[in-house]
PDB file of N, CA and C in Angstrom:
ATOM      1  N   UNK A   1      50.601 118.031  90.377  1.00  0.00           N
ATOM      2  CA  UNK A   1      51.495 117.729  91.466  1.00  0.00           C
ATOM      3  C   UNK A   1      52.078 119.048  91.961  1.00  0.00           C
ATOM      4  N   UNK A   2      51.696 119.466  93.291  1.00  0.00           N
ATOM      5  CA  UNK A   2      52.244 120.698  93.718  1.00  0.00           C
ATOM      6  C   UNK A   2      53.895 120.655  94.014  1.00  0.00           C
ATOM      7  N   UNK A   3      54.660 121.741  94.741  1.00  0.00           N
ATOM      8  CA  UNK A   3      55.399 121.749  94.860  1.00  0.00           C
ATOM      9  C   UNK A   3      55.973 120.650  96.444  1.00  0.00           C
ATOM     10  N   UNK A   4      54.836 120.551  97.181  1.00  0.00           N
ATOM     11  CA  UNK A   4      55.052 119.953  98.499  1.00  0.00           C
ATOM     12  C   UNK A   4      55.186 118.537  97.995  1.00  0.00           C
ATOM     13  N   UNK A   5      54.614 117.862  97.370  1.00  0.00           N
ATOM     14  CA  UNK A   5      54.745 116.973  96.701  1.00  0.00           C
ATOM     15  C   UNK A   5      55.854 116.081  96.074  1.00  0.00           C
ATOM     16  N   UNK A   6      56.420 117.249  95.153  1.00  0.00           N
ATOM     17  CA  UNK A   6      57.909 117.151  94.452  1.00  0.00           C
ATOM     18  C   UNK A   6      58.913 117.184  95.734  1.00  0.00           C
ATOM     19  N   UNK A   7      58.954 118.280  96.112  1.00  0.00           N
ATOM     20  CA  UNK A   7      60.104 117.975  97.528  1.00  0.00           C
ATOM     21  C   UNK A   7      59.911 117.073  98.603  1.00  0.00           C
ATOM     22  N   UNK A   8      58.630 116.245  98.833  1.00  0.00           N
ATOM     23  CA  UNK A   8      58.567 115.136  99.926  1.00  0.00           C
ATOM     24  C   UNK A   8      58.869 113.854  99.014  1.00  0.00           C
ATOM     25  N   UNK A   9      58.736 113.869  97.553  1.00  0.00           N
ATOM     26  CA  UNK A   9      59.163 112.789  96.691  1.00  0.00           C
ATOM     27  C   UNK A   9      60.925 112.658  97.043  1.00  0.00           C
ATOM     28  N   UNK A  10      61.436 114.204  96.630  1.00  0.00           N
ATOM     29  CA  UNK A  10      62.917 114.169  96.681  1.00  0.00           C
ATOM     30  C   UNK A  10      63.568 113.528  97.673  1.00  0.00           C
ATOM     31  N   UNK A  11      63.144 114.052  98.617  1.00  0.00           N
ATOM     32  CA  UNK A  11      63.223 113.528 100.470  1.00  0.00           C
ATOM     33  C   UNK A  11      63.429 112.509 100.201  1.00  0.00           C
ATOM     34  N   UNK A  12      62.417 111.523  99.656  1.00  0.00           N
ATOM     35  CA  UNK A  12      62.097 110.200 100.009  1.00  0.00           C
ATOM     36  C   UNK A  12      63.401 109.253  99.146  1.00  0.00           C
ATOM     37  N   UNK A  13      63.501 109.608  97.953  1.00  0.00           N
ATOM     38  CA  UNK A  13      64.493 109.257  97.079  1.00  0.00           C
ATOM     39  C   UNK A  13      66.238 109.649  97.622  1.00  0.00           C
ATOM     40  N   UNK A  14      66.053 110.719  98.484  1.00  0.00           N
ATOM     41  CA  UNK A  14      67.635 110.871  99.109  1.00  0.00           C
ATOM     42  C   UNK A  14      67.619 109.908  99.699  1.00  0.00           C
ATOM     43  N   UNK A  15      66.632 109.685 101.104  1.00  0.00           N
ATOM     44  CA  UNK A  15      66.905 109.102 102.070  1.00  0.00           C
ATOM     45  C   UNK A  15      67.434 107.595 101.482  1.00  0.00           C
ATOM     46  N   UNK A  16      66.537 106.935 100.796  1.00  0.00           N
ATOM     47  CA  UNK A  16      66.781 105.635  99.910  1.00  0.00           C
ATOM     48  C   UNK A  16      68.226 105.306  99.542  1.00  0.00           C
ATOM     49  N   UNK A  17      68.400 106.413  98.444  1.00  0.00           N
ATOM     50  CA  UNK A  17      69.390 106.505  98.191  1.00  0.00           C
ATOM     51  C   UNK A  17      71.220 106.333  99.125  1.00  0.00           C
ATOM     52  N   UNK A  18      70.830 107.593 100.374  1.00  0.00           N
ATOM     53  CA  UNK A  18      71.552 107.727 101.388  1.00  0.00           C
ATOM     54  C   UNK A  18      71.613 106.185 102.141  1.00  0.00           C
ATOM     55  N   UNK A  19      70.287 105.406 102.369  1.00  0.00           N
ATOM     56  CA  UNK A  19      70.822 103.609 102.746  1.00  0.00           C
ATOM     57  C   UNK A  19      71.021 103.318 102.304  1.00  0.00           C
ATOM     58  N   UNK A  20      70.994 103.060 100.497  1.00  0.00           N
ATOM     59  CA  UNK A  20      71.591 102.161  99.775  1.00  0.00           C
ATOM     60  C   UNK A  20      72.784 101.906  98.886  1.00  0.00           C
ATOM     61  N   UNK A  21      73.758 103.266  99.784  1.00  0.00           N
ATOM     62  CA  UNK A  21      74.739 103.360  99.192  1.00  0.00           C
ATOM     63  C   UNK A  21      75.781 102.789 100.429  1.00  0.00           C
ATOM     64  N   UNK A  22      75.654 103.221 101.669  1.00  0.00           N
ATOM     65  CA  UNK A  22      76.465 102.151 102.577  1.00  0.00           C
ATOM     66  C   UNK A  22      76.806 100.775 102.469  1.00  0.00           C
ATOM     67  N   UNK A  23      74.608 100.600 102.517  1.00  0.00           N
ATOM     68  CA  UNK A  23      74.904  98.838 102.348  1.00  0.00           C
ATOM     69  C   UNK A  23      74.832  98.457 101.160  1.00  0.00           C
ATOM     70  N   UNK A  24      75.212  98.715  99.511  1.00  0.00           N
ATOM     71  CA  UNK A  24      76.371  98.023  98.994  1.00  0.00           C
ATOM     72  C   UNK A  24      77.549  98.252  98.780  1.00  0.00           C
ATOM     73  N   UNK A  25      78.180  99.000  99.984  1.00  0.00           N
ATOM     74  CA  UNK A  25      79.400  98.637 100.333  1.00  0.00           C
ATOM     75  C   UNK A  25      80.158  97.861 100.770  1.00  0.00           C
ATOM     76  N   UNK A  26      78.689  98.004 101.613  1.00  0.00           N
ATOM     77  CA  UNK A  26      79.097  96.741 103.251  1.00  0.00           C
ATOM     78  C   UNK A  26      79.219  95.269 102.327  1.00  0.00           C
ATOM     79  N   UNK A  27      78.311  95.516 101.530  1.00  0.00           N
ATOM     80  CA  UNK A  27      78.042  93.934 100.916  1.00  0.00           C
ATOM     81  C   UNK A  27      78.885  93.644  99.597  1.00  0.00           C
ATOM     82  N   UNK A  28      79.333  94.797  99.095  1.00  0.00           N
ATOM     83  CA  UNK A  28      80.060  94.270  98.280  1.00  0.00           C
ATOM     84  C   UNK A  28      81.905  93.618  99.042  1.00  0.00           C
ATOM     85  N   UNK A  29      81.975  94.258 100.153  1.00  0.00           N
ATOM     86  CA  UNK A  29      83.259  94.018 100.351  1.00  0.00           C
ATOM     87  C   UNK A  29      83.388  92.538 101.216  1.00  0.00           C
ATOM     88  N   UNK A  30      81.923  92.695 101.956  1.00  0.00           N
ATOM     89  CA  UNK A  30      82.032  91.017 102.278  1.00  0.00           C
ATOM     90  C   UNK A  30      82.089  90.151 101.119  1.00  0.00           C
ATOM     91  N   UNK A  31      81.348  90.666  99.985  1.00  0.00           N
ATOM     92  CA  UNK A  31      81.695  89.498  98.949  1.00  0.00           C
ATOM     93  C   UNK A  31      83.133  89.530  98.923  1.00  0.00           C
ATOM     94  N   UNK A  32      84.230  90.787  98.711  1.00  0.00           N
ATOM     95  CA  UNK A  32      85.145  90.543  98.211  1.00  0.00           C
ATOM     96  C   UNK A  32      85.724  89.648  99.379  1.00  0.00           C
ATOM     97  N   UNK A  33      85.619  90.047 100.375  1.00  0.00           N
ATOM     98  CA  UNK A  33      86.732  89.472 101.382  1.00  0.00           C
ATOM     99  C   UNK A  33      86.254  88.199 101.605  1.00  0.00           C
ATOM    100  N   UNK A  34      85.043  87.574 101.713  1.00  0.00           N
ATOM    101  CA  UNK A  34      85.025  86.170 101.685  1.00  0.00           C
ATOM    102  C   UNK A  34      85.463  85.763 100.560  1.00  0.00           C
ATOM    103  N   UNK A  35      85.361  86.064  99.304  1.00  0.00           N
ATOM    104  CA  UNK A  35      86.018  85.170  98.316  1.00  0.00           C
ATOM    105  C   UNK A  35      87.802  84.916  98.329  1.00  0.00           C
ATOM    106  N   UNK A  36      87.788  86.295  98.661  1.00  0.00           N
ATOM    107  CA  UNK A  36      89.593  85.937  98.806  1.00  0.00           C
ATOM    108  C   UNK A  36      90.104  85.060  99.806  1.00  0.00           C
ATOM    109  N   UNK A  37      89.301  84.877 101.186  1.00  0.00           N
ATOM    110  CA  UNK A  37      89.236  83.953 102.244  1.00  0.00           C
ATOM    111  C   UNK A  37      89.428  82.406 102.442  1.00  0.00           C
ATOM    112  N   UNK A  38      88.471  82.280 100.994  1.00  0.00           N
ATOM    113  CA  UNK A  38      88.414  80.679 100.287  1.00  0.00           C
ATOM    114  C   UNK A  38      87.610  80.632 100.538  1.00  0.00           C
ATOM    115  N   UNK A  39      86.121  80.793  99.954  1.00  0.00           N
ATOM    116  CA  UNK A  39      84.659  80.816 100.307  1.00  0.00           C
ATOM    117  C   UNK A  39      84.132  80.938 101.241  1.00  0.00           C
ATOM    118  N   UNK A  40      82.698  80.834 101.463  1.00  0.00           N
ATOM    119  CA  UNK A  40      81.586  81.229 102.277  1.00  0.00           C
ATOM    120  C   UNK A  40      82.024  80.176 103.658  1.00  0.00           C
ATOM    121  N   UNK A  41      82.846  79.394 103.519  1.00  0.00           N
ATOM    122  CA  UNK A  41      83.379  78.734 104.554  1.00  0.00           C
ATOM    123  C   UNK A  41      82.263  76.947 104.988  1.00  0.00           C
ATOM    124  N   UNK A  42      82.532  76.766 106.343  1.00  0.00           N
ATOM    125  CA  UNK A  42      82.401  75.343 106.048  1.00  0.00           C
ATOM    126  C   UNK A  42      80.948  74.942 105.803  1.00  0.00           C
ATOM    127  N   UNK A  43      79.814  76.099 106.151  1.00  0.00           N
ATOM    128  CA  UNK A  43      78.474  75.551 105.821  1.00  0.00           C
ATOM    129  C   UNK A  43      78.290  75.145 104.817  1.00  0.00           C
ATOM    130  N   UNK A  44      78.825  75.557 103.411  1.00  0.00           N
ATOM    131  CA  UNK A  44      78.919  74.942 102.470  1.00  0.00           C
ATOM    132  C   UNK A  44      79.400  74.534 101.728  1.00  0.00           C
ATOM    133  N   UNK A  45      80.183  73.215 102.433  1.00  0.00           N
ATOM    134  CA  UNK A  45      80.724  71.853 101.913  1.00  0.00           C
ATOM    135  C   UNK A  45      79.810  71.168 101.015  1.00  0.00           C
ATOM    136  N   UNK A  46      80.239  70.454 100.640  1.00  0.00           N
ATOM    137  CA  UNK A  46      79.175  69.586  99.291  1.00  0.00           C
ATOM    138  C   UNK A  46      78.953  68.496 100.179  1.00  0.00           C
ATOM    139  N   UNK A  47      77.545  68.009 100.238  1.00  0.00           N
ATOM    140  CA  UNK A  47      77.459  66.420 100.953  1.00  0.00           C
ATOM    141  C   UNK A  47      77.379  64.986  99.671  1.00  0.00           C
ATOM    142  N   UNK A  48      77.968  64.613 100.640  1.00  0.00           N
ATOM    143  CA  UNK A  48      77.853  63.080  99.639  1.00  0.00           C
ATOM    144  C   UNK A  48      76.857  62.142  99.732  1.00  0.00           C
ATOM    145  N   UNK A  49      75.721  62.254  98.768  1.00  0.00           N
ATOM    146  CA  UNK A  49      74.608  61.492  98.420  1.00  0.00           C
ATOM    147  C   UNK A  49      74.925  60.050  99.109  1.00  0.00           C
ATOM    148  N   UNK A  50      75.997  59.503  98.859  1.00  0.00           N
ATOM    149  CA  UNK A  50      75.671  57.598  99.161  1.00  0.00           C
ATOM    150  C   UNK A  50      75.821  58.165 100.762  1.00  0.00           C
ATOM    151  N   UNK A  51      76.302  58.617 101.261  1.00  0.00           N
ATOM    152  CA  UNK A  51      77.164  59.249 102.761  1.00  0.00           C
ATOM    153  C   UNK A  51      75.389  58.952 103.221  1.00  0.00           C
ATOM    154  N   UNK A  52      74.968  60.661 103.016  1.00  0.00           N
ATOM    155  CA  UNK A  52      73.685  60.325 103.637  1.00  0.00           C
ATOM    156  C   UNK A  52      72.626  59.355 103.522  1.00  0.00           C
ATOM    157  N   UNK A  53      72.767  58.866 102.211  1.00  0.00           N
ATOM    158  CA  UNK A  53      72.382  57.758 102.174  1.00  0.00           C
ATOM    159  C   UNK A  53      72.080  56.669 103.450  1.00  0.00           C
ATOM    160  N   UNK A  54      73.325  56.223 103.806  1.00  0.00           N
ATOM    161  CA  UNK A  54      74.301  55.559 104.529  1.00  0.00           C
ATOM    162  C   UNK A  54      73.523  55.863 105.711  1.00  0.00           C
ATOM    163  N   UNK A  55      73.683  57.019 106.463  1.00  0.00           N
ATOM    164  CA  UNK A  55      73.394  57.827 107.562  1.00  0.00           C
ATOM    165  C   UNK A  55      72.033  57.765 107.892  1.00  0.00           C
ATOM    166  N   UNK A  56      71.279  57.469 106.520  1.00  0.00           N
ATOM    167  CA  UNK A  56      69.688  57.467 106.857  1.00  0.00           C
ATOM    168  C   UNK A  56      69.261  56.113 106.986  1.00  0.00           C
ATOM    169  N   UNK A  57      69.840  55.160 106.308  1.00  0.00           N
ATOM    170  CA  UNK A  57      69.554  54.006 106.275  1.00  0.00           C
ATOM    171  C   UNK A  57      70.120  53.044 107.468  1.00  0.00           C
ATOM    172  N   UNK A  58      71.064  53.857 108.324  1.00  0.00           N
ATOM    173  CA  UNK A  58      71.194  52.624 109.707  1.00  0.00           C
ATOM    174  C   UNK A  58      70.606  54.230 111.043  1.00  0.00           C
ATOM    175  N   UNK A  59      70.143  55.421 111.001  1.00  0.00           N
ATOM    176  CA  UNK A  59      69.174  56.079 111.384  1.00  0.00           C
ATOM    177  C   UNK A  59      68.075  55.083 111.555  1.00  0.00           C
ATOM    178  N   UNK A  60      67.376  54.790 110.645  1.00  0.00           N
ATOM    179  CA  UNK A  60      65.831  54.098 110.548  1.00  0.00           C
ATOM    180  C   UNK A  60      66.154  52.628 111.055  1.00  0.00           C
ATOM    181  N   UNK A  61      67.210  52.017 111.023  1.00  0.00           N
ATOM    182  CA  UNK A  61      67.630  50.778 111.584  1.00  0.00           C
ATOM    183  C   UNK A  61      67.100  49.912 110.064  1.00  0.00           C
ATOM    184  N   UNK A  62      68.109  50.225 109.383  1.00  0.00           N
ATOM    185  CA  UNK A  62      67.848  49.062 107.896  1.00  0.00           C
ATOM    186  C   UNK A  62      68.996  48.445 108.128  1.00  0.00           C
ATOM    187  N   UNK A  63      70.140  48.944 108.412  1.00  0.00           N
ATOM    188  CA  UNK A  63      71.661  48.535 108.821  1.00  0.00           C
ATOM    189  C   UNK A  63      71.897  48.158 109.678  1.00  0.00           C
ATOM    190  N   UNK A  64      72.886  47.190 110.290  1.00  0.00           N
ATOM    191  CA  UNK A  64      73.397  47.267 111.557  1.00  0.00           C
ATOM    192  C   UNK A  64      74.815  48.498 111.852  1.00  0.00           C
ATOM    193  N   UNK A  65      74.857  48.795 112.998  1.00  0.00           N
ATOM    194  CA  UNK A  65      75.937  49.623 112.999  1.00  0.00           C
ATOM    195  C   UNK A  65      77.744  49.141 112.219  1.00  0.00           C
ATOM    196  N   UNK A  66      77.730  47.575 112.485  1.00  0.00           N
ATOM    197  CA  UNK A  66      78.989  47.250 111.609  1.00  0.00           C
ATOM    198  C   UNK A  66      78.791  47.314 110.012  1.00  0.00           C
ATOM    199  N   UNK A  67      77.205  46.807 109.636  1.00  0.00           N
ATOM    200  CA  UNK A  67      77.455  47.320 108.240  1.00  0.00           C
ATOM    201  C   UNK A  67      77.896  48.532 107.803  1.00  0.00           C
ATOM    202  N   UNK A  68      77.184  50.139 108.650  1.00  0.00           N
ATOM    203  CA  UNK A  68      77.316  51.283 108.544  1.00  0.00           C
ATOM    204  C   UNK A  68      78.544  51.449 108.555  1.00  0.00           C
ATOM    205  N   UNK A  69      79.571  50.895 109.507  1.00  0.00           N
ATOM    206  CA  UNK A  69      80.990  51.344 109.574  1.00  0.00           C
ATOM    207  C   UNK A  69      81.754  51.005 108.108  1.00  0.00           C
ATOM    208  N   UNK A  70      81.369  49.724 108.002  1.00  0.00           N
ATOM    209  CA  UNK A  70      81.564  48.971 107.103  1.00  0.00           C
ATOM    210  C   UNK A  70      81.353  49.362 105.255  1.00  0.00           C
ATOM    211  N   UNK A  71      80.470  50.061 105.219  1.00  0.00           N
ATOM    212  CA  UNK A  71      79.884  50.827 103.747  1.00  0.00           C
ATOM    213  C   UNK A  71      80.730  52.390 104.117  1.00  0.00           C
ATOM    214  N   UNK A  72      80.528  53.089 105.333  1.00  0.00           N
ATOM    215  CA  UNK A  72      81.589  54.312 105.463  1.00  0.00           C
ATOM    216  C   UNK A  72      83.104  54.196 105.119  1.00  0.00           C
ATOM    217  N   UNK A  73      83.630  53.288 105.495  1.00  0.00           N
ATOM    218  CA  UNK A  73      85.135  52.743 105.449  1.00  0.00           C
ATOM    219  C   UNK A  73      84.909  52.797 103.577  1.00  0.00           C
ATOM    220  N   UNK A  74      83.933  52.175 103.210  1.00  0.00           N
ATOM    221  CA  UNK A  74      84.563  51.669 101.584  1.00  0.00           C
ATOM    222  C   UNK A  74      84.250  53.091 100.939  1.00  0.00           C
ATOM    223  N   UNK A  75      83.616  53.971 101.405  1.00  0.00           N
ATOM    224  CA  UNK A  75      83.415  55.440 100.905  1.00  0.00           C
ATOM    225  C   UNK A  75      84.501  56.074 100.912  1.00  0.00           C
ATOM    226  N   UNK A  76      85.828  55.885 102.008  1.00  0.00           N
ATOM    227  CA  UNK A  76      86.852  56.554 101.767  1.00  0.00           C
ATOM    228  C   UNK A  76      86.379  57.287 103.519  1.00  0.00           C
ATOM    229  N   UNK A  77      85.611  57.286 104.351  1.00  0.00           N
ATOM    230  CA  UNK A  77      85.407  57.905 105.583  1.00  0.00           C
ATOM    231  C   UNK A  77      86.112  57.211 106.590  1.00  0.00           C
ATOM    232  N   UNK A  78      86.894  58.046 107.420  1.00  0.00           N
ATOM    233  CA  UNK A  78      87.365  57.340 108.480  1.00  0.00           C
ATOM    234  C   UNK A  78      86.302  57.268 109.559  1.00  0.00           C
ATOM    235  N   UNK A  79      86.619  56.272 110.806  1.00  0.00           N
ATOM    236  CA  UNK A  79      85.634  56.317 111.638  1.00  0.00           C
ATOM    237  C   UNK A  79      85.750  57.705 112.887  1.00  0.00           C
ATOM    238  N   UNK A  80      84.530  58.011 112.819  1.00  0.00           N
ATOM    239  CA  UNK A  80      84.372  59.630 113.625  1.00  0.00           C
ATOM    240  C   UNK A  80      84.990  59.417 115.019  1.00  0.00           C
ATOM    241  N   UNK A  81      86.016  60.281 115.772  1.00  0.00           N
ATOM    242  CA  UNK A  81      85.897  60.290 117.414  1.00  0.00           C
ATOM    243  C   UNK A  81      84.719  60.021 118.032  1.00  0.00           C
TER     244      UNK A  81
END
């Protein structure tokens, strides 16, 4: 391995180096600041299995829409605007 070699290796390892020290900055501080925020926010809410359930089963028309209201209400869901 000549010397041109060793110094286009070095190069290559700064430059690397030189991006990958910004971005885990960048990324560590979004972690911090979203966590202190109260999480990753509303995309990830937990869904409720019987819910979609529910949602798929008067979708395909297995339900009528008063049953649907009707099984939502006993889930604890109010009815949507």
């Amino acid at each position: 391995m000549g010397f041109g070699a060793v110094a286009g290796l070095t190069i290559l390892i700064t430059v690397i180096i030189s991006l990958a020290i910004p971005f885990a900055i960048i990324w560590l501080l979004v972690v911090v600041f979203r966590n202190v925020a109260g999480g990753p926010g509303p995309r990830w809410t937990p869904r409720d299995p019987a819910a979609d359930a529910l949602r798929y089963r008067f979708a395909s028309g297995q339900i009528t829409q008063a049953e649907f209201e009707e099984a939502m209400r006993a889930l604890g869901y109010e009815k949507r605007p």
